[in-house]
C-alpha atoms as a PDB file:
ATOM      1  CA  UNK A   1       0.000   0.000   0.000  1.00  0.00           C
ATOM      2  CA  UNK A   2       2.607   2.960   0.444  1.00  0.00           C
ATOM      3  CA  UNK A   3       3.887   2.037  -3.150  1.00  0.00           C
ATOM      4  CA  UNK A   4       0.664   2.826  -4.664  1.00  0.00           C
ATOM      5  CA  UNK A   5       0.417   5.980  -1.893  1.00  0.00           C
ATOM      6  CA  UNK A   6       4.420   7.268  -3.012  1.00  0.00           C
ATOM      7  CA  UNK A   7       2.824   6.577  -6.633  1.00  0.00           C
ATOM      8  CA  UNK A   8      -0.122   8.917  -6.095  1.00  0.00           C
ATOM      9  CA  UNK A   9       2.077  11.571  -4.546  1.00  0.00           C
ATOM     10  CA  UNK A  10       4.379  11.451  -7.268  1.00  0.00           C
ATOM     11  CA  UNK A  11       1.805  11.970  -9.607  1.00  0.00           C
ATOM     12  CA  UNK A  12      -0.054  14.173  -7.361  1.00  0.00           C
ATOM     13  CA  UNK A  13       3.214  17.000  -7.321  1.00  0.00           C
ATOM     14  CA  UNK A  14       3.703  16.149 -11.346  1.00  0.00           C
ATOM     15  CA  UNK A  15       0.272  17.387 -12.112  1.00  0.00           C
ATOM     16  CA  UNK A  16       0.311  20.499  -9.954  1.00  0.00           C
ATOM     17  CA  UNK A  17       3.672  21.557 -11.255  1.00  0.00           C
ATOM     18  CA  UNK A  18       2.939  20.246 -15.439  1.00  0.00           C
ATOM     19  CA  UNK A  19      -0.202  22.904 -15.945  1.00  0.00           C
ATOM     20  CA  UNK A  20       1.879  26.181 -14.583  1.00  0.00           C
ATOM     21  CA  UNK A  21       5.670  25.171 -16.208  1.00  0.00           C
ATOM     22  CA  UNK A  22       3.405  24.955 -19.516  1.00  0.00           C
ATOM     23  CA  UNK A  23       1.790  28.753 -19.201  1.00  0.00           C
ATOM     24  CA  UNK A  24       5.568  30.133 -18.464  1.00  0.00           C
ATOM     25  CA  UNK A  25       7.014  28.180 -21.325  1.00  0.00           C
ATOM     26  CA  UNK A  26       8.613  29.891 -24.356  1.00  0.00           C
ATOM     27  CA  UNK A  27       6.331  29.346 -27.492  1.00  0.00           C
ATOM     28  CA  UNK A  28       8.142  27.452 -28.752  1.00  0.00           C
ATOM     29  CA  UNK A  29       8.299  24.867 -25.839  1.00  0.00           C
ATOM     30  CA  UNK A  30       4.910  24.725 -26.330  1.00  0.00           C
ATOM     31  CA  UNK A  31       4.545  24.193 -29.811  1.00  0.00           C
ATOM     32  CA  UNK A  32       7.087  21.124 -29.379  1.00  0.00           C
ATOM     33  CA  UNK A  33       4.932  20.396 -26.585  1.00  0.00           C
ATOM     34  CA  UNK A  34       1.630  20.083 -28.524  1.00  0.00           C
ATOM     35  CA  UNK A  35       3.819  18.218 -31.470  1.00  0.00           C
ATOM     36  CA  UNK A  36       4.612  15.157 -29.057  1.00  0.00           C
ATOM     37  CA  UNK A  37       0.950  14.943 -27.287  1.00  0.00           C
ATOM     38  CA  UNK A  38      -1.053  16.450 -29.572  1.00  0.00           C
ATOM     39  CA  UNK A  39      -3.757  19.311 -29.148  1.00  0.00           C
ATOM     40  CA  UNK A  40      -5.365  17.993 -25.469  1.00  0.00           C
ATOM     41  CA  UNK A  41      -1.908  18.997 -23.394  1.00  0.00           C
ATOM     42  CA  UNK A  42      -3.760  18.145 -20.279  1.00  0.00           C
ATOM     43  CA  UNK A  43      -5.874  15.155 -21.051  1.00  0.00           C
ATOM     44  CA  UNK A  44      -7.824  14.065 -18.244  1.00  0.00           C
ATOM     45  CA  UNK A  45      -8.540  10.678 -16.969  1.00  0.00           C
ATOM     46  CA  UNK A  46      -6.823   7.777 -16.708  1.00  0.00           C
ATOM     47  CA  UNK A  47      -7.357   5.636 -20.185  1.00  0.00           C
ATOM     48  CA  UNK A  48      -6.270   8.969 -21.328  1.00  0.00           C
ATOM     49  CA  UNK A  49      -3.061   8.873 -19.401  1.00  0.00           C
ATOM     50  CA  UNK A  50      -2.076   5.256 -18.944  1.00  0.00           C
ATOM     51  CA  UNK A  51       1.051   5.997 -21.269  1.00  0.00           C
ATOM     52  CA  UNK A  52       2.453   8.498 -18.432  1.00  0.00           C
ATOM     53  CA  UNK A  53       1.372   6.972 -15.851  1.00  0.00           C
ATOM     54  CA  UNK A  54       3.231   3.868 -16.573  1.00  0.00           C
ATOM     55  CA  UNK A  55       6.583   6.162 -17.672  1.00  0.00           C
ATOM     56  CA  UNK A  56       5.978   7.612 -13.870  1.00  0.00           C
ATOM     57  CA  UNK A  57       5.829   3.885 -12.643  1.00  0.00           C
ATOM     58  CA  UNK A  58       8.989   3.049 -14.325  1.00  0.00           C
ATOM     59  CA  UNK A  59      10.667   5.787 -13.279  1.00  0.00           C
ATOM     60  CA  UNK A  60       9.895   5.021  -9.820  1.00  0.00           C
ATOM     61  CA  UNK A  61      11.062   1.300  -9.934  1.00  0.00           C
ATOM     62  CA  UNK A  62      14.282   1.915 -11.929  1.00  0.00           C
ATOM     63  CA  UNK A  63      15.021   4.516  -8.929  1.00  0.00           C
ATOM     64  CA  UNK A  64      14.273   1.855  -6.624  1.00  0.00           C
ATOM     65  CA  UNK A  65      11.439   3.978  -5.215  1.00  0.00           C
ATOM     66  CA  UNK A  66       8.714   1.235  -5.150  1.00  0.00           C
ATOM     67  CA  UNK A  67       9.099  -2.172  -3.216  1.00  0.00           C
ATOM     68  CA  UNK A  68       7.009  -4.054  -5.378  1.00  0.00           C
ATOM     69  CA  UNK A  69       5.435  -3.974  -8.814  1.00  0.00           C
ATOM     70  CA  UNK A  70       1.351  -2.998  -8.782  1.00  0.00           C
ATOM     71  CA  UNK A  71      -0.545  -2.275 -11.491  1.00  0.00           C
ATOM     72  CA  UNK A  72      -1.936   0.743 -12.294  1.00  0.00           C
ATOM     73  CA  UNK A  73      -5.925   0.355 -11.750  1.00  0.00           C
ATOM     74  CA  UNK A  74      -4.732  -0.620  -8.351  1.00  0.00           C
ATOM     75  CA  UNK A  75      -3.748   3.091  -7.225  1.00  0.00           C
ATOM     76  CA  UNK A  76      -7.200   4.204  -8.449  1.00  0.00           C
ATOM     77  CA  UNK A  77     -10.165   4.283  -6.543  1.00  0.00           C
ATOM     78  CA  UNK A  78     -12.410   1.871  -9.115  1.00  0.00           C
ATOM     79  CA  UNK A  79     -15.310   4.081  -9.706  1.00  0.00           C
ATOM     80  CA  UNK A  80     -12.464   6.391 -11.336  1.00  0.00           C
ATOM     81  CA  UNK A  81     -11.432   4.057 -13.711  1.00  0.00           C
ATOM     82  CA  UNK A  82     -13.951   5.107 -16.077  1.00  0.00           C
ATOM     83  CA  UNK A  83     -14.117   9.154 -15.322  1.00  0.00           C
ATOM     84  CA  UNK A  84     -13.400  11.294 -18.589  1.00  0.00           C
ATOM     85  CA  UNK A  85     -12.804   7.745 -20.844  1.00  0.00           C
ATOM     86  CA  UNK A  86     -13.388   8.840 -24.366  1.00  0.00           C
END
């Protein structure tokens, strides 16, 4: 349980920090930006943001910051799951 609890933190302080570093960005940051994810910068959800999510969880094992492997869904309250899914 604290794996999935550092996990939400993690991505807890990533999303704060993502939205404000985007509006101070040169332009061109941006437009590089909006090259690599496309026009919905800050997709919401999580089938929207599985991709990051599991580069977060990687990043977190290969730093030896998790104990164990979980999956994803398991950080997620269930009824969440679904929330935004396009």
């Amino acid at each position: 349980m604290a794996n999935v609890f550092a996990c939400s933190v993690a991505v807890g302080l990533l999303l704060a920090a993502l939205p404000a570093a985007a509006q101070t960005a040169p332009t061109s940051s941006r437009q590089q930006e909006r090259a690599l994810r496309g026009d919905d910068l800050w997709s919401y959800g999580f089938h929207n943001n599985r991709r990051d999510l599991e580069t977060l969880k990687r990043h977190l094992h290969e730093q030896n910051l998790l104990q164990q492997d979980f999956a994803l869904e398991e950080a997620f309250v269930p009824s969440t799951l679904e929330t935004f899914r396009q």
